[in-house]
N, C-alpha and C. Protein backbone atom coordinates (compact mmCIF):
# COMPACT_ATOMS: atom_id res chain seq x y z
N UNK A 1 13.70 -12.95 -29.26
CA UNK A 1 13.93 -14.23 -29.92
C UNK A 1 12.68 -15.09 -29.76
N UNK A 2 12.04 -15.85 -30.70
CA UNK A 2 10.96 -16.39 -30.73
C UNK A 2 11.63 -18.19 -31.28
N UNK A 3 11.68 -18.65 -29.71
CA UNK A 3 11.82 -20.36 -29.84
C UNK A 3 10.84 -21.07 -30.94
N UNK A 4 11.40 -21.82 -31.56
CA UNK A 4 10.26 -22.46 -32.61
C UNK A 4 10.98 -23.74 -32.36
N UNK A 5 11.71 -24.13 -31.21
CA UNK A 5 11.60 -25.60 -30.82
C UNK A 5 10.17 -26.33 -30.70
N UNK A 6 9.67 -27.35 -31.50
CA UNK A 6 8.85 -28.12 -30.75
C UNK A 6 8.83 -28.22 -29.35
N UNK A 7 9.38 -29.02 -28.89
CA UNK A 7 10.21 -29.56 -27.37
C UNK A 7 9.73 -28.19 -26.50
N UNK A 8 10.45 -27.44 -26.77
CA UNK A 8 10.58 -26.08 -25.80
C UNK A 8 8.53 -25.56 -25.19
N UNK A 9 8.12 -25.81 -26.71
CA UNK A 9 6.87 -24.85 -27.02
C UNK A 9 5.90 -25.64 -26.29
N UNK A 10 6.16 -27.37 -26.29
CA UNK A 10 5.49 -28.86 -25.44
C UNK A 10 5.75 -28.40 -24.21
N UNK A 11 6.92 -28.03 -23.63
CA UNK A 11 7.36 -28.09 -22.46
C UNK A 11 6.65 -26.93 -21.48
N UNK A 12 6.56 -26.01 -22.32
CA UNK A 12 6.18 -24.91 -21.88
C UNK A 12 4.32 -25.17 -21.23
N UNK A 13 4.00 -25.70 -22.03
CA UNK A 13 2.28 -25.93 -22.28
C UNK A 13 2.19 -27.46 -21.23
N UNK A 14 2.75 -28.29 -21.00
CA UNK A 14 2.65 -29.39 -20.08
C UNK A 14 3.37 -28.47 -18.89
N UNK A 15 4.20 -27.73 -18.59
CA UNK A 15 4.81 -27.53 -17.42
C UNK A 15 3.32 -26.31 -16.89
N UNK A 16 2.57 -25.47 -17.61
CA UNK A 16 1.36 -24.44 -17.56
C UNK A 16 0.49 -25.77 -17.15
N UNK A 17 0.06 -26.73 -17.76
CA UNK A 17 -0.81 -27.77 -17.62
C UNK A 17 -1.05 -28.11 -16.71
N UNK A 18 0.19 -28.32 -15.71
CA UNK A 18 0.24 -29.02 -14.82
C UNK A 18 0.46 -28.22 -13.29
N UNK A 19 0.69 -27.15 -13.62
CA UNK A 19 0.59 -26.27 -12.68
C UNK A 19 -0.79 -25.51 -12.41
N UNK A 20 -1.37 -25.57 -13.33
CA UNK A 20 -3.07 -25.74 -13.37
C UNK A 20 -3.80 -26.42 -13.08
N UNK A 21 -2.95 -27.89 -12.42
CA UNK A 21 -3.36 -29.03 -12.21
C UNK A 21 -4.59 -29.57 -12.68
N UNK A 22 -4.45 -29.42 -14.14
CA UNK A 22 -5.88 -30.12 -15.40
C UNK A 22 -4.70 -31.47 -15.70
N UNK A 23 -5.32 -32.12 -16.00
CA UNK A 23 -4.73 -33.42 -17.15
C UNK A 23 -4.70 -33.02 -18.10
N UNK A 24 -4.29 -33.94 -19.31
CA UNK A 24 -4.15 -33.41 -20.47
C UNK A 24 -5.54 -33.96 -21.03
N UNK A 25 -6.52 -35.12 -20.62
CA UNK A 25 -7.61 -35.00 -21.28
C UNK A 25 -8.59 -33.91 -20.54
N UNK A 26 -8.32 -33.48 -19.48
CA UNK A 26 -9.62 -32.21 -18.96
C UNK A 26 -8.97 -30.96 -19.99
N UNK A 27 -7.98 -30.97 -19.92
CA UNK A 27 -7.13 -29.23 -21.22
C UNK A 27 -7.69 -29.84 -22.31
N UNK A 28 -7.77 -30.73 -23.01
CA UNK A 28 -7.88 -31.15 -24.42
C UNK A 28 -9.11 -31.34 -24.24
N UNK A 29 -10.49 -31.25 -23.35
CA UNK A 29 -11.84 -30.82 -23.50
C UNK A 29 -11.73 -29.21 -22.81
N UNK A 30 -11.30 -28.55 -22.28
CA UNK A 30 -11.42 -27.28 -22.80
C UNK A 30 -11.53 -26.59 -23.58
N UNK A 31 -10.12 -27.08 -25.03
CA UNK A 31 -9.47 -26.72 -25.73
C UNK A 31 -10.34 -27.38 -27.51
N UNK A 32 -11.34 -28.45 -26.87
CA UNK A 32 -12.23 -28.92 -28.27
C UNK A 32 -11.14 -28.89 -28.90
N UNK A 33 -10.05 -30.17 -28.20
CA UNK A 33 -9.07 -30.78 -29.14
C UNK A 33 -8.87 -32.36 -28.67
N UNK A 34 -8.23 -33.27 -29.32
CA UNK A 34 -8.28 -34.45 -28.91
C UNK A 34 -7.04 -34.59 -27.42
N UNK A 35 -7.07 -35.52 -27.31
CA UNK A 35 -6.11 -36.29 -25.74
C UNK A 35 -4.79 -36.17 -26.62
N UNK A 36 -4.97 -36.97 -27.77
CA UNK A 36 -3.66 -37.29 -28.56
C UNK A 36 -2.83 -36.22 -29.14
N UNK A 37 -3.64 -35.18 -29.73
CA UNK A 37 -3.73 -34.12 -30.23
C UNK A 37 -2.51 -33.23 -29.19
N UNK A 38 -3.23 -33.17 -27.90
CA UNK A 38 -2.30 -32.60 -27.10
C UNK A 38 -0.96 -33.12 -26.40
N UNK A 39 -1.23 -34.91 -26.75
CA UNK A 39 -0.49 -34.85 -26.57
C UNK A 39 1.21 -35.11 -27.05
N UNK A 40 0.26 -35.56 -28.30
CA UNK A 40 1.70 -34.70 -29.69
C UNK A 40 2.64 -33.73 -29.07
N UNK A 41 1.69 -32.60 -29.13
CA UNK A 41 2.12 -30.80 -28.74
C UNK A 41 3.00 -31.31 -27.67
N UNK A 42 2.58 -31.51 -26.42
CA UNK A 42 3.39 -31.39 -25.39
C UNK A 42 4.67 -32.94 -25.86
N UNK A 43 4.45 -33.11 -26.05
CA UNK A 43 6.04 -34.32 -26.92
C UNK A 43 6.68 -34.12 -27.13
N UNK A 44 6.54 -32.33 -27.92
CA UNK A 44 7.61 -32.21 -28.85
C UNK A 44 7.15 -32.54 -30.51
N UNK A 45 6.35 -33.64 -30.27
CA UNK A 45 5.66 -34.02 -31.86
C UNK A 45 5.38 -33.23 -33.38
N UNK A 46 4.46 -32.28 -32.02
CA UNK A 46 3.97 -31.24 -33.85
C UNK A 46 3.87 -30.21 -32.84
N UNK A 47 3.93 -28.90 -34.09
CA UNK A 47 3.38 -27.60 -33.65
C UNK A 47 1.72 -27.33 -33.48
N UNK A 48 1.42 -26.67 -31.87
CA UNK A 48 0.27 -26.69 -32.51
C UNK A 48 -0.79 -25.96 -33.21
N UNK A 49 -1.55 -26.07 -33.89
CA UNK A 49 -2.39 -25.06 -35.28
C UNK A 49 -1.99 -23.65 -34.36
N UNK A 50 -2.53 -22.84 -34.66
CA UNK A 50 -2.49 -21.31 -34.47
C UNK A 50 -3.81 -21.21 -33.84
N UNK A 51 -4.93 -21.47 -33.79
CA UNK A 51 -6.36 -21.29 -33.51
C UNK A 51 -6.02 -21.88 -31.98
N UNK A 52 -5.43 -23.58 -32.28
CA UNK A 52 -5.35 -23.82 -30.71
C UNK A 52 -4.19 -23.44 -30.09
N UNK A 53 -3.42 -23.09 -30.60
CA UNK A 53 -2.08 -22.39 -29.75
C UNK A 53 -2.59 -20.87 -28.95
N UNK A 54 -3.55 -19.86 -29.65
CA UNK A 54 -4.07 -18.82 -29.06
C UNK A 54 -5.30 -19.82 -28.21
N UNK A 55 -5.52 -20.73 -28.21
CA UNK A 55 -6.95 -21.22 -27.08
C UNK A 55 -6.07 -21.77 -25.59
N UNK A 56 -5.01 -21.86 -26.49
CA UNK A 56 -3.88 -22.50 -25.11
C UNK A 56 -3.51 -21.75 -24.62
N UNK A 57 -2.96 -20.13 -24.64
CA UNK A 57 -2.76 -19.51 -24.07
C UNK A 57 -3.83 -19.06 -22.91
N UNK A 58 -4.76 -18.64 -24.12
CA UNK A 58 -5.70 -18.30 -22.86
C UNK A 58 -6.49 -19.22 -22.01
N UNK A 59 -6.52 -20.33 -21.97
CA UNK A 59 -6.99 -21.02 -21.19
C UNK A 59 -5.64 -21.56 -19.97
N UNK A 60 -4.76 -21.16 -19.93
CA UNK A 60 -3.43 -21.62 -19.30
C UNK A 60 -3.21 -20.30 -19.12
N UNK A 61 -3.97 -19.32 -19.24
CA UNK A 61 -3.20 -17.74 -18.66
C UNK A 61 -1.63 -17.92 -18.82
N UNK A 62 -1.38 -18.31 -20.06
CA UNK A 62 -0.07 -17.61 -21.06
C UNK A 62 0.07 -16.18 -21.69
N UNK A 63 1.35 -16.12 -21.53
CA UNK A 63 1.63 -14.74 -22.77
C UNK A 63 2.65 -15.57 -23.76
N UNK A 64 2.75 -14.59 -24.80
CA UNK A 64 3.64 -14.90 -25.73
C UNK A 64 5.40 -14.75 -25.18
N UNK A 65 5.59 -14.28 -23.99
CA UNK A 65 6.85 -14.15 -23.43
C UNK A 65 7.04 -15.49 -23.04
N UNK A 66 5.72 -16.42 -22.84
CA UNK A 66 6.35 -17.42 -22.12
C UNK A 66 7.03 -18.08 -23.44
N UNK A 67 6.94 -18.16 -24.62
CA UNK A 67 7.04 -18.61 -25.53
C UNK A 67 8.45 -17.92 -26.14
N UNK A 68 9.02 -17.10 -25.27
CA UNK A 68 10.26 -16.60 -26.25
C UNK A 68 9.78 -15.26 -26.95
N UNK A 69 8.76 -14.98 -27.46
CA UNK A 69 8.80 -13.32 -27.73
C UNK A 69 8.35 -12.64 -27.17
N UNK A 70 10.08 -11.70 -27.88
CA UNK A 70 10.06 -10.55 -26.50
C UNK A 70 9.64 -9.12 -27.47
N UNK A 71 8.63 -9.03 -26.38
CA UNK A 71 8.18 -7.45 -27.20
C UNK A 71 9.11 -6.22 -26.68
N UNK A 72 8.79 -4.82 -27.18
CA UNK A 72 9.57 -4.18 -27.17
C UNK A 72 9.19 -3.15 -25.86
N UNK A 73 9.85 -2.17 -25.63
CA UNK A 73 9.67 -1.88 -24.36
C UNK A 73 8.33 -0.81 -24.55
N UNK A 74 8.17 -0.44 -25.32
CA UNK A 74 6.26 -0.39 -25.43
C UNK A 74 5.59 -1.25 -25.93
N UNK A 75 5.84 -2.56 -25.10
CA UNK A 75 5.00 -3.49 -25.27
C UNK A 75 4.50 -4.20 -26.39
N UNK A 76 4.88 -3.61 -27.37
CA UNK A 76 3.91 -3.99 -28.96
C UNK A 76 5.46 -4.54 -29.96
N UNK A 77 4.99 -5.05 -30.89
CA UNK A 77 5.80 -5.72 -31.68
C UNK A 77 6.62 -5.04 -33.26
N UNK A 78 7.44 -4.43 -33.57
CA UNK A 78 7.37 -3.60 -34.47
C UNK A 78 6.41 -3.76 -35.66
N UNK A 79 6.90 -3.21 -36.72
CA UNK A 79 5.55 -3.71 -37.91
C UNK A 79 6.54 -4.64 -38.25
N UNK A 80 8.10 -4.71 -38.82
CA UNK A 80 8.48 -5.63 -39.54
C UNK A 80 8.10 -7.25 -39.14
N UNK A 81 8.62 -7.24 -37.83
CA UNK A 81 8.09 -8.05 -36.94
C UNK A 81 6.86 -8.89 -37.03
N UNK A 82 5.63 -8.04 -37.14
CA UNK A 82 4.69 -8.17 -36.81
C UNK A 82 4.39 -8.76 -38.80
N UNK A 83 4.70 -8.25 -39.28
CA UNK A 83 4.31 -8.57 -41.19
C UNK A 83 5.10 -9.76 -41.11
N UNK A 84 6.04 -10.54 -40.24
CA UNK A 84 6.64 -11.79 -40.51
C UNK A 84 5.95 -12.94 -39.67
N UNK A 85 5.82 -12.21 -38.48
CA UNK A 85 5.16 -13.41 -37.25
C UNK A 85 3.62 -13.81 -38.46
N UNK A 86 3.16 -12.67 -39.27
CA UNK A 86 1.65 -13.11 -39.94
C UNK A 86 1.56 -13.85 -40.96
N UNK A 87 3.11 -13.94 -41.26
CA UNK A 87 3.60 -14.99 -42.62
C UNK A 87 3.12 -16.36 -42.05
N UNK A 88 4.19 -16.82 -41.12
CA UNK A 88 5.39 -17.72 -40.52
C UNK A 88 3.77 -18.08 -39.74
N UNK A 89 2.75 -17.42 -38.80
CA UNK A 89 2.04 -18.47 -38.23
C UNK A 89 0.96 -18.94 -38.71
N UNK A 90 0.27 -18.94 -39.53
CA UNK A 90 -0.84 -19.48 -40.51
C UNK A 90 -0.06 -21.18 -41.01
N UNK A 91 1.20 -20.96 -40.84
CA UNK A 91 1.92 -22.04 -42.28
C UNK A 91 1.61 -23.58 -41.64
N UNK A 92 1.84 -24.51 -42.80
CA UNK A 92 2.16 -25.79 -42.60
C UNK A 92 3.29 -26.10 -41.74
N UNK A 93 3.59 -27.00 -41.09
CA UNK A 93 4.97 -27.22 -40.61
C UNK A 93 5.77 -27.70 -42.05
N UNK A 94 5.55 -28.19 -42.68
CA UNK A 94 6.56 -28.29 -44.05
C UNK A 94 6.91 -27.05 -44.47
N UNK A 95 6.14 -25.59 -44.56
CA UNK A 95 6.67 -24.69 -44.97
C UNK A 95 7.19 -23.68 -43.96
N UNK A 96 7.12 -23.92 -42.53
CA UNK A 96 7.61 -23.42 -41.90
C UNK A 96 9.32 -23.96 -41.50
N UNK A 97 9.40 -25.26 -41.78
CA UNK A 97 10.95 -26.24 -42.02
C UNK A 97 11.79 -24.91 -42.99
N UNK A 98 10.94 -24.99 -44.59
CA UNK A 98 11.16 -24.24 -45.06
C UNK A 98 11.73 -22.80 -44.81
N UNK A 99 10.89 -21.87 -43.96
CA UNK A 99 11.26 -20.93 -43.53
C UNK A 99 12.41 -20.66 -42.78
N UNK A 100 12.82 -22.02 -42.04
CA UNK A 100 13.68 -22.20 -41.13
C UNK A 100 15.00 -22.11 -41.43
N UNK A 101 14.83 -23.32 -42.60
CA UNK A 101 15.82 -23.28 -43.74
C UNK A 101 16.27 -22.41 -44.07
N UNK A 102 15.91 -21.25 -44.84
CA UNK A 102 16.20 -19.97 -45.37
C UNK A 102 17.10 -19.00 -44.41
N UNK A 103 16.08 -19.15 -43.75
CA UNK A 103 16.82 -18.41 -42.55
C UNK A 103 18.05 -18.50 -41.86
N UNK A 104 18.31 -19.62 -41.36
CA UNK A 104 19.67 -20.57 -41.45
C UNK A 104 20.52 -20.32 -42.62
N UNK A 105 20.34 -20.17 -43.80
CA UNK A 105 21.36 -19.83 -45.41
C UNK A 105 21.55 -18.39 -44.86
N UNK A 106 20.23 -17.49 -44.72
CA UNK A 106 20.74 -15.79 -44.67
C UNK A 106 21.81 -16.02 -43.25
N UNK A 107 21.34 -16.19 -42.42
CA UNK A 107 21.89 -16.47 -41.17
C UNK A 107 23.36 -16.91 -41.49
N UNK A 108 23.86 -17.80 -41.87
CA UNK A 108 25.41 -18.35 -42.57
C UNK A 108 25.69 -17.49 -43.23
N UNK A 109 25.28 -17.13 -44.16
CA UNK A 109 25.71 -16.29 -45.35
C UNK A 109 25.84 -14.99 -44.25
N UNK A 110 25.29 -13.95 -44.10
CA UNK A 110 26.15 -13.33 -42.51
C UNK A 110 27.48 -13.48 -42.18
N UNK A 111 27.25 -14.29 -41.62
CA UNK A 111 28.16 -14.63 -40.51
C UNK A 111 29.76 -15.09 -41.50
N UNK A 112 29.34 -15.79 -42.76
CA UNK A 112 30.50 -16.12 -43.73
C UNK A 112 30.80 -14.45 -43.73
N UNK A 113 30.17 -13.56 -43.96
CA UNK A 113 30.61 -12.31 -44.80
C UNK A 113 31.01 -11.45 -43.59
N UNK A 114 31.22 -11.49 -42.37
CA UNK A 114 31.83 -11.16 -41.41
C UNK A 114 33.11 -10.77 -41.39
């Protein structure tokens, strides 16, 4: 399952932050991102880009588990998987709402036909 809470994804990255004991303006000059910037992200505010979400990991020695996906027990992600995560993370947050959306209708529609 891959959380796409704001909140969750903030929480995750201020609770790494701070156990790294950086501030959020020493991470946000690591990260050649603004103070505010980060601290949107950790708010809950916005998602953040994809460029700095992979700079956050690795500078916070993250995995993507901390984030909710769970790979498979050889480690790697299937292809279907993997052809959706390449959709879904490039996007706008307006078209990722979108995606959400949809998903939620197939998701009901399911569960109605149960």
């Amino acid at each position: 399952m891959i959380y796409d809470d704001k909140k969750f994804i903030g929480n995750v990255i201020r609770n790494a932050r701070k156990q790294a004991k950086l501030s959020q303006a020493e991470l946000s000059e690591k990260l050649g991102m603004t103070e505010k910037n980060l601290g949107n992200i950790e708010n809950g505010r916005q998602y953040p880009q994809v460029n700095n979400f992979l700079r956050i990991i690795e500078v916070l020695n993250l995995s993507l588990n901390d984030f909710g996906v769970n790979l498979t027990e050889n480690n790697s992600l299937d292809n279907e998987k993997l052809k959706l995560l390449s959709k879904i993370l490039p996007c706008s947050e307006n078209r990722i709402k979108l995606y959400n959306k949809a998903v939620s209708l197939i998701d009901e529609t399911i569960y109605l036909n149960k």
